[in-house]
N, C-alpha and C. Protein backbone atom coordinates (compact mmCIF):
# COMPACT_ATOMS: atom_id res chain seq x y z
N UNK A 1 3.39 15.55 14.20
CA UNK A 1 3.83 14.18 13.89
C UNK A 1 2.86 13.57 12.87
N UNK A 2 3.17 13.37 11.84
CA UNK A 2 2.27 12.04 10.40
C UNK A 2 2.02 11.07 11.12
N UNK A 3 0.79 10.59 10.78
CA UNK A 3 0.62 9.68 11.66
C UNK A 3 -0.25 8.52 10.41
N UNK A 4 0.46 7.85 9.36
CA UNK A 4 -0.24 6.96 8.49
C UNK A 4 -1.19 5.51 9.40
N UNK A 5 -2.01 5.72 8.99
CA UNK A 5 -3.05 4.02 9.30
C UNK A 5 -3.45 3.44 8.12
N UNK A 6 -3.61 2.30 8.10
CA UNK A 6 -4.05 1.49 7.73
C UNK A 6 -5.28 1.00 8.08
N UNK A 7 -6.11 0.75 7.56
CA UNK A 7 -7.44 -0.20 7.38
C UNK A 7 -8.26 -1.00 6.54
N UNK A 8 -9.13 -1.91 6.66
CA UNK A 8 -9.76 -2.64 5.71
C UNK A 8 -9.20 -4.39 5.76
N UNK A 9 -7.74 -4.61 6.45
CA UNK A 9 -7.56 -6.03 6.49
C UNK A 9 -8.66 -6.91 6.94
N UNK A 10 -8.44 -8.34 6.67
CA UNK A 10 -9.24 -9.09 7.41
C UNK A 10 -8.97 -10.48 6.69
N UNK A 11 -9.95 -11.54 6.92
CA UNK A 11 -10.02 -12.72 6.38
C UNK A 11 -10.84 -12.89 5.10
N UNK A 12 -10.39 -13.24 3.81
CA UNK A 12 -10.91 -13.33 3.29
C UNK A 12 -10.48 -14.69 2.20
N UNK A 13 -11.70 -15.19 1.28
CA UNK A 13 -11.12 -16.39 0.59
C UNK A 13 -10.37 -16.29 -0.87
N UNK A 14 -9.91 -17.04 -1.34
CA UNK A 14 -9.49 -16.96 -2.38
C UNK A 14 -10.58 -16.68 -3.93
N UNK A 15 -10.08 -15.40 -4.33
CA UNK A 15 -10.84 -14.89 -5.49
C UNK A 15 -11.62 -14.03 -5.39
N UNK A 16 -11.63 -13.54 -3.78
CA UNK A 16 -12.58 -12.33 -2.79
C UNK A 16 -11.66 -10.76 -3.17
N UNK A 17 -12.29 -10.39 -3.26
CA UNK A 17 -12.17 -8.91 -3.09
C UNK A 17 -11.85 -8.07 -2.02
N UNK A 18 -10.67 -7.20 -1.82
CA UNK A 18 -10.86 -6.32 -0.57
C UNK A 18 -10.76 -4.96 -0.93
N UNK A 19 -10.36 -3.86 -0.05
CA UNK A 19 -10.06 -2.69 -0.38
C UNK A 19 -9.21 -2.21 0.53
N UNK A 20 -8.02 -1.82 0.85
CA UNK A 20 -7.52 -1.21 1.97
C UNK A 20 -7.40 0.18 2.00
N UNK A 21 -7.72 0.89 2.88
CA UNK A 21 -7.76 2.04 2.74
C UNK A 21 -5.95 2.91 4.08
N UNK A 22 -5.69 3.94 3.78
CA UNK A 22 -4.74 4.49 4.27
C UNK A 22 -4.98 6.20 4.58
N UNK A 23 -4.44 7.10 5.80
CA UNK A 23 -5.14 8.13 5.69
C UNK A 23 -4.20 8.73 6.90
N UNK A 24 -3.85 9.72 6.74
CA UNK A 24 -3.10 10.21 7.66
C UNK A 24 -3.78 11.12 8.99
N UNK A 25 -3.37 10.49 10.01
CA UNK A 25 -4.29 11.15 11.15
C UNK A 25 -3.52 12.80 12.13
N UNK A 26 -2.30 12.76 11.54
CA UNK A 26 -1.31 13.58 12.47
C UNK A 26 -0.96 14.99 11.67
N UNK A 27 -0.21 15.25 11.82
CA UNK A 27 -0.07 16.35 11.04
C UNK A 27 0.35 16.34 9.52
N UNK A 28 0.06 17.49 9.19
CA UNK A 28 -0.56 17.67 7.05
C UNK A 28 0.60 17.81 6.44
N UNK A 29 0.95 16.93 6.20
CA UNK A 29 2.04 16.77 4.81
C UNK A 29 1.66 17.02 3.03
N UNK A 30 2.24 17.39 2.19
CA UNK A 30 1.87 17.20 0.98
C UNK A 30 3.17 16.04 0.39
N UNK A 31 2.35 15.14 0.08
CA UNK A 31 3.19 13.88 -0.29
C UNK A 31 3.63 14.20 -1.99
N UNK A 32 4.95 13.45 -2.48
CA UNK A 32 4.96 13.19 -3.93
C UNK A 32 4.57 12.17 -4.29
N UNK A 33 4.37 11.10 -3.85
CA UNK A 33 3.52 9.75 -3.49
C UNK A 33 3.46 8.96 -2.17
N UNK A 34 2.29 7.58 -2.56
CA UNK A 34 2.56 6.67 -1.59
C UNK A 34 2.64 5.53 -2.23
N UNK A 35 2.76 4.67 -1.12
CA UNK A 35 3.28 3.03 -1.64
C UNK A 35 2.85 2.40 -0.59
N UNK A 36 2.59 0.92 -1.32
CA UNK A 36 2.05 0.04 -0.38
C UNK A 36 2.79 -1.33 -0.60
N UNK A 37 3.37 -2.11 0.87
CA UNK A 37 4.14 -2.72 0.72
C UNK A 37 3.53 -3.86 1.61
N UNK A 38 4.10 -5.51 1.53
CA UNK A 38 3.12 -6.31 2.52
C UNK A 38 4.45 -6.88 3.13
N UNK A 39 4.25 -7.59 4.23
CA UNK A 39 5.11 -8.67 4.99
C UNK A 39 4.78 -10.00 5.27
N UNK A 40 5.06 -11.15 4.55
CA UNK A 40 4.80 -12.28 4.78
C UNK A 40 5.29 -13.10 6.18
N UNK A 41 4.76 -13.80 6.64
CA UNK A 41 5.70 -14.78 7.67
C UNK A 41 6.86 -14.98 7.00
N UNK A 42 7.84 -14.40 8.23
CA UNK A 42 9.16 -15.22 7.43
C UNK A 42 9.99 -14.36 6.70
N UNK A 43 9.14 -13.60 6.05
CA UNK A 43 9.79 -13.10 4.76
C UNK A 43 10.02 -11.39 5.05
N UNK A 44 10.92 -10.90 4.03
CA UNK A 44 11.19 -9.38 4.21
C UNK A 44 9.91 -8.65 3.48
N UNK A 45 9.83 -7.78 4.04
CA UNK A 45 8.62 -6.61 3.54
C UNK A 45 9.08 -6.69 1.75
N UNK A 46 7.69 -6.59 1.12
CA UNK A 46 8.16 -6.44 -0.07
C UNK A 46 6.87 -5.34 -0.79
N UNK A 47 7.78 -5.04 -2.12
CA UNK A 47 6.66 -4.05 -2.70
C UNK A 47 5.77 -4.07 -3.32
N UNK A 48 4.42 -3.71 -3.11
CA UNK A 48 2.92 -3.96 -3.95
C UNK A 48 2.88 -3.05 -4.90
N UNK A 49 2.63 -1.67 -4.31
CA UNK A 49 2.08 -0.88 -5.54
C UNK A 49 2.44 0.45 -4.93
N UNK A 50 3.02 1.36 -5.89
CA UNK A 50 3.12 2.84 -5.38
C UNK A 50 2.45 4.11 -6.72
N UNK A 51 1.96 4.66 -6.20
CA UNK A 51 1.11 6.01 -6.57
C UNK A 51 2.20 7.47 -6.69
N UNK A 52 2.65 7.41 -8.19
CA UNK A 52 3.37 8.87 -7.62
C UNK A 52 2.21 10.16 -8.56
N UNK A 53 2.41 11.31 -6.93
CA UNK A 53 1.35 12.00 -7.62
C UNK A 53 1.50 13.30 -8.08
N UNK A 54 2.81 13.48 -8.73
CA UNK A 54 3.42 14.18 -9.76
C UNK A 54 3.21 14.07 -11.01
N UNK A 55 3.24 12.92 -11.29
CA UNK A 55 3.01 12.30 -12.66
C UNK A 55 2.01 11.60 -12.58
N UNK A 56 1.47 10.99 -12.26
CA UNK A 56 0.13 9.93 -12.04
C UNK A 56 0.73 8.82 -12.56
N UNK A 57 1.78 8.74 -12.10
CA UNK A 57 2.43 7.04 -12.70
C UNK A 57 1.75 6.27 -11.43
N UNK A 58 1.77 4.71 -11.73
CA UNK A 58 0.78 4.04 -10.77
C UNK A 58 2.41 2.61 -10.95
N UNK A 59 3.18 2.05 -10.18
CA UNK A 59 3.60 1.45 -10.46
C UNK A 59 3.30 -0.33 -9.28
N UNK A 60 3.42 -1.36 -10.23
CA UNK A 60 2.79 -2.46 -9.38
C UNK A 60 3.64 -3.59 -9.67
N UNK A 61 4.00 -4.30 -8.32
CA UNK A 61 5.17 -5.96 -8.38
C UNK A 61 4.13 -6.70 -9.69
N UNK A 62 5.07 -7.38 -9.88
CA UNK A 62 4.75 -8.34 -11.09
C UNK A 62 3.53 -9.71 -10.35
N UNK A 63 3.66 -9.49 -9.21
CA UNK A 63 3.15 -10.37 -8.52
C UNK A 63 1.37 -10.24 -8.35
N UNK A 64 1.00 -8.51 -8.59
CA UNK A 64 -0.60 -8.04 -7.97
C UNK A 64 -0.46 -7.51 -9.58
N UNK A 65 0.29 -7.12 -10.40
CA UNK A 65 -0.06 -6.54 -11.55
C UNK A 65 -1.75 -7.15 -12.41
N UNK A 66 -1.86 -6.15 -12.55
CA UNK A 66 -3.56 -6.68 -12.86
C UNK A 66 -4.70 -7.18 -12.26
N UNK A 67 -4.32 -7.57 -10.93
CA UNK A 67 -5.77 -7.66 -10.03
C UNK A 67 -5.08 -6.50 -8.83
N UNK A 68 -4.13 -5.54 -8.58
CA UNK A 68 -4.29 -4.69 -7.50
C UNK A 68 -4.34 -3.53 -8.48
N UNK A 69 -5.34 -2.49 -7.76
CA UNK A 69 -5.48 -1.22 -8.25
C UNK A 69 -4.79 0.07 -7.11
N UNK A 70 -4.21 0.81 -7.69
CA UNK A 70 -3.65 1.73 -6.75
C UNK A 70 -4.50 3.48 -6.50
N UNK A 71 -4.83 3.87 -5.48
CA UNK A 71 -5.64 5.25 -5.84
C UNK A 71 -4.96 6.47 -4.50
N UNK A 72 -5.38 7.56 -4.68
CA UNK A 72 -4.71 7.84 -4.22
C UNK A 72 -5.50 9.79 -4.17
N UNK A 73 -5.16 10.58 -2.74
CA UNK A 73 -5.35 12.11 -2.55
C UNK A 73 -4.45 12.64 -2.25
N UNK A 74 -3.81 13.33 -3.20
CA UNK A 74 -2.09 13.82 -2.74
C UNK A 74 -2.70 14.67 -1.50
N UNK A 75 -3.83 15.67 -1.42
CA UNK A 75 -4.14 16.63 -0.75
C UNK A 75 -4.33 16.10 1.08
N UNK A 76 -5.21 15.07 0.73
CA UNK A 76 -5.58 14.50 1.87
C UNK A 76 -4.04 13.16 2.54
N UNK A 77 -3.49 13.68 1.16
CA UNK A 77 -2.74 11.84 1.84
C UNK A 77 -2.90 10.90 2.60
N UNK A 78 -4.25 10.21 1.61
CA UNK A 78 -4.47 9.19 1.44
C UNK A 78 -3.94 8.33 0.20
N UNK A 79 -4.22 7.21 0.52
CA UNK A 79 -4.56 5.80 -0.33
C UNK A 79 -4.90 4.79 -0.41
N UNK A 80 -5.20 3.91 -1.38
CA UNK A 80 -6.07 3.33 -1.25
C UNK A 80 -5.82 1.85 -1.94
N UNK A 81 -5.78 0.68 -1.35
CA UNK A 81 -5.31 -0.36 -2.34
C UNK A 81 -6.65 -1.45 -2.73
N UNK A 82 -7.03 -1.27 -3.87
CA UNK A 82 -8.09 -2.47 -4.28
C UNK A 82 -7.34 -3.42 -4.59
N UNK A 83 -7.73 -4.38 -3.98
CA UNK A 83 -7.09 -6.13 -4.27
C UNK A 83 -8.35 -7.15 -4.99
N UNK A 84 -8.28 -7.64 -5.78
CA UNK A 84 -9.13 -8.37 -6.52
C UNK A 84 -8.57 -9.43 -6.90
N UNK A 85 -9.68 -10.57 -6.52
CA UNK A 85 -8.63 -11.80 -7.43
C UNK A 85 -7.80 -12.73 -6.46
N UNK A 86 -7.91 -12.14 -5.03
CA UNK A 86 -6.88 -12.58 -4.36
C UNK A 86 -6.54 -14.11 -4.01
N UNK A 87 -5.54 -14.43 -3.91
CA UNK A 87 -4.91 -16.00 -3.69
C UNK A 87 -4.30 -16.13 -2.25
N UNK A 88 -3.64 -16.85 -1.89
CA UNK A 88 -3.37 -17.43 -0.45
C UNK A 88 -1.70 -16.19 -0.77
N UNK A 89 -0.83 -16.17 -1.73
CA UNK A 89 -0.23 -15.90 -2.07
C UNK A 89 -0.04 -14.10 -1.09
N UNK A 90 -0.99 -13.53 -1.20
CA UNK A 90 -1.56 -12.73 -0.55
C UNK A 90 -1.56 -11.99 0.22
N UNK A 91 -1.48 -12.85 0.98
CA UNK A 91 -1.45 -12.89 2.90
C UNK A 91 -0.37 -12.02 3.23
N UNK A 92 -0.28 -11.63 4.04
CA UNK A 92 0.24 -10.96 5.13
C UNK A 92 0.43 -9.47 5.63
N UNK A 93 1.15 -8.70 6.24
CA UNK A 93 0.63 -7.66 6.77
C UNK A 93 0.78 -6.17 5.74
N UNK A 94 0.35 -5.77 5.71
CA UNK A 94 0.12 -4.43 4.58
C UNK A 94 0.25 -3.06 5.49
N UNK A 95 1.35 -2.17 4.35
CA UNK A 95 1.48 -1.39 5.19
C UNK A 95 1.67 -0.34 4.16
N UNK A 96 1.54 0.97 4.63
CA UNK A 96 1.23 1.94 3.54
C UNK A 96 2.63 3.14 3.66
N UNK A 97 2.96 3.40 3.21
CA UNK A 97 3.90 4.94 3.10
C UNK A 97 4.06 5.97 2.07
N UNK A 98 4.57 6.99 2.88
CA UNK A 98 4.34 8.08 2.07
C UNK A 98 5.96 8.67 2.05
N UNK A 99 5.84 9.18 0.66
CA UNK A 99 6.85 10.01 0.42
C UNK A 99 7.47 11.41 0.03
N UNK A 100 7.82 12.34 0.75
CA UNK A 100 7.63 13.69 0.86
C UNK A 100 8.17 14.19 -1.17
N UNK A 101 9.79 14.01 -0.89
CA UNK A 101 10.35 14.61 -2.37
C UNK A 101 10.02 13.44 -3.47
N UNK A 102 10.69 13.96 -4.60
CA UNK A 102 9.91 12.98 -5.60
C UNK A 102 10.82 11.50 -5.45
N UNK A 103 9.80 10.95 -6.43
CA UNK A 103 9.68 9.66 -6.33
C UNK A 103 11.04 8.73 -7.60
N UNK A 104 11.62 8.49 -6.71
CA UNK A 104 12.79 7.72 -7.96
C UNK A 104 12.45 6.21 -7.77
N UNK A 105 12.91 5.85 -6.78
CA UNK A 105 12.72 3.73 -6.88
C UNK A 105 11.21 3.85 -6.15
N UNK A 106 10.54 3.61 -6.87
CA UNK A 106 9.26 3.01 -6.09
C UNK A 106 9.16 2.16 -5.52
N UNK A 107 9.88 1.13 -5.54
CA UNK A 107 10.52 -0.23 -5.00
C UNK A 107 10.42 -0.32 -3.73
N UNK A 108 11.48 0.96 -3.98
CA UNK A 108 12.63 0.89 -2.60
C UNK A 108 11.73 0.78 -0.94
N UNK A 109 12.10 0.16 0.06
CA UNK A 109 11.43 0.79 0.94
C UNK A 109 12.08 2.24 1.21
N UNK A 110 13.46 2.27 1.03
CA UNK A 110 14.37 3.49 1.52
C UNK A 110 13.35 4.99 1.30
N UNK A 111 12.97 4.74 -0.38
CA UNK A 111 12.50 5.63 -0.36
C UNK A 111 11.21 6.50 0.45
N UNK A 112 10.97 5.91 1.20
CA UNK A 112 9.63 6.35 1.68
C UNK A 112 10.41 6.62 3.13
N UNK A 113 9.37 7.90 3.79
CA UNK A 113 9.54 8.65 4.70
C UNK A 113 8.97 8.27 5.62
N UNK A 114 7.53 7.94 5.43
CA UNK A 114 6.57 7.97 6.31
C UNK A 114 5.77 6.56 6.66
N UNK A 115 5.45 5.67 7.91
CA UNK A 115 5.07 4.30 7.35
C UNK A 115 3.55 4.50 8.15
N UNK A 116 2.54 3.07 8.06
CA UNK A 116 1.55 2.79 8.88
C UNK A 116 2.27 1.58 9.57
N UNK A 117 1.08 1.57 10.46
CA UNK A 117 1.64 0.03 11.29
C UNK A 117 1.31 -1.55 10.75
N UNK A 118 0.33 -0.60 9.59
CA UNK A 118 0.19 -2.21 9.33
C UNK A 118 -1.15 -2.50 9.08
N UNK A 119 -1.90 -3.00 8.48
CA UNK A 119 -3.25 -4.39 8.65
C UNK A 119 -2.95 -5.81 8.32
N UNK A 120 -3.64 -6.86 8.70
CA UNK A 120 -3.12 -7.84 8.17
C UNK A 120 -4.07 -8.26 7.30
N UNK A 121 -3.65 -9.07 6.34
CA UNK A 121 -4.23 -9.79 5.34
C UNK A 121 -4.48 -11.42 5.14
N UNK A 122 -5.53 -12.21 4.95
CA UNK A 122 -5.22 -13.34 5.14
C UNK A 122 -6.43 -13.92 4.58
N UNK A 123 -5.74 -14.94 3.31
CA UNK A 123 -6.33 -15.34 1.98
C UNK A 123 -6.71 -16.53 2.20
N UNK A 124 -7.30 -17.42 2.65
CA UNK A 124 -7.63 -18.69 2.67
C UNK A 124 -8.01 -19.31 1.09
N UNK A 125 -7.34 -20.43 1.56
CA UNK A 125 -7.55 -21.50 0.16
C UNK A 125 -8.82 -22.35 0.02
């Protein structure tokens, strides 16, 4: 059984720096990428940033473009999300997945196979 986690959430202020890290604890998959997606109060899961690691395309919402960095060990399947810059905007729970065949909508949640449970995030103003 894959078993994705998440780590690194926490409280932090506006214009702080974090890093989240992701890492699979269950059994060894070789991923074509991962992606990292957050959940606001309220709101539907939406998409941050995905890593495909076929191509080394790095793709990111218009929303983190330029302060989130995406990284990534196809071998280990891991990843890794640097957040910089961050705003209240921010907030909420982060969750990582992986995707076995290749990568068409990075978007999508559909596309992804594999999820974490989550960290949360939370940006004070």
């Amino acid at each position: 059984q894959v078993r994705l986690g998440e780590s690194g959430g926490g409280l932090v202020q506006t214009g702080d720096s974090l890093r989240l890290s992701c890492a699979n604890s269950g059994r060894a998959i070789e991923s074509s990428a991962m992606g990292w997606f957050r959940q606001a109060p309220g709101k539907e899961r939406e998409f941050v940033a995905a890593l495909s690691f076929t191509t080394g395309t790095t793709y990111y919402s218009d929303s983190v473009k330029g302060r989130f960095t995406i990284s990534g060990d196809r071998a280990k399947t891991t990843a890794s999300l640097q957040m910089d810059r961050v705003n209240p905007e921010d907030t909420g729970v982060y969750y990582c997945a992986a995707k076995l065949l290749k990568l068409v909508m990075p978007a999508s949640r559909r596309e992804y196979d594999y999820w974490g449970q989550g960290t949360q995030v939370t940006v004070s103003s």
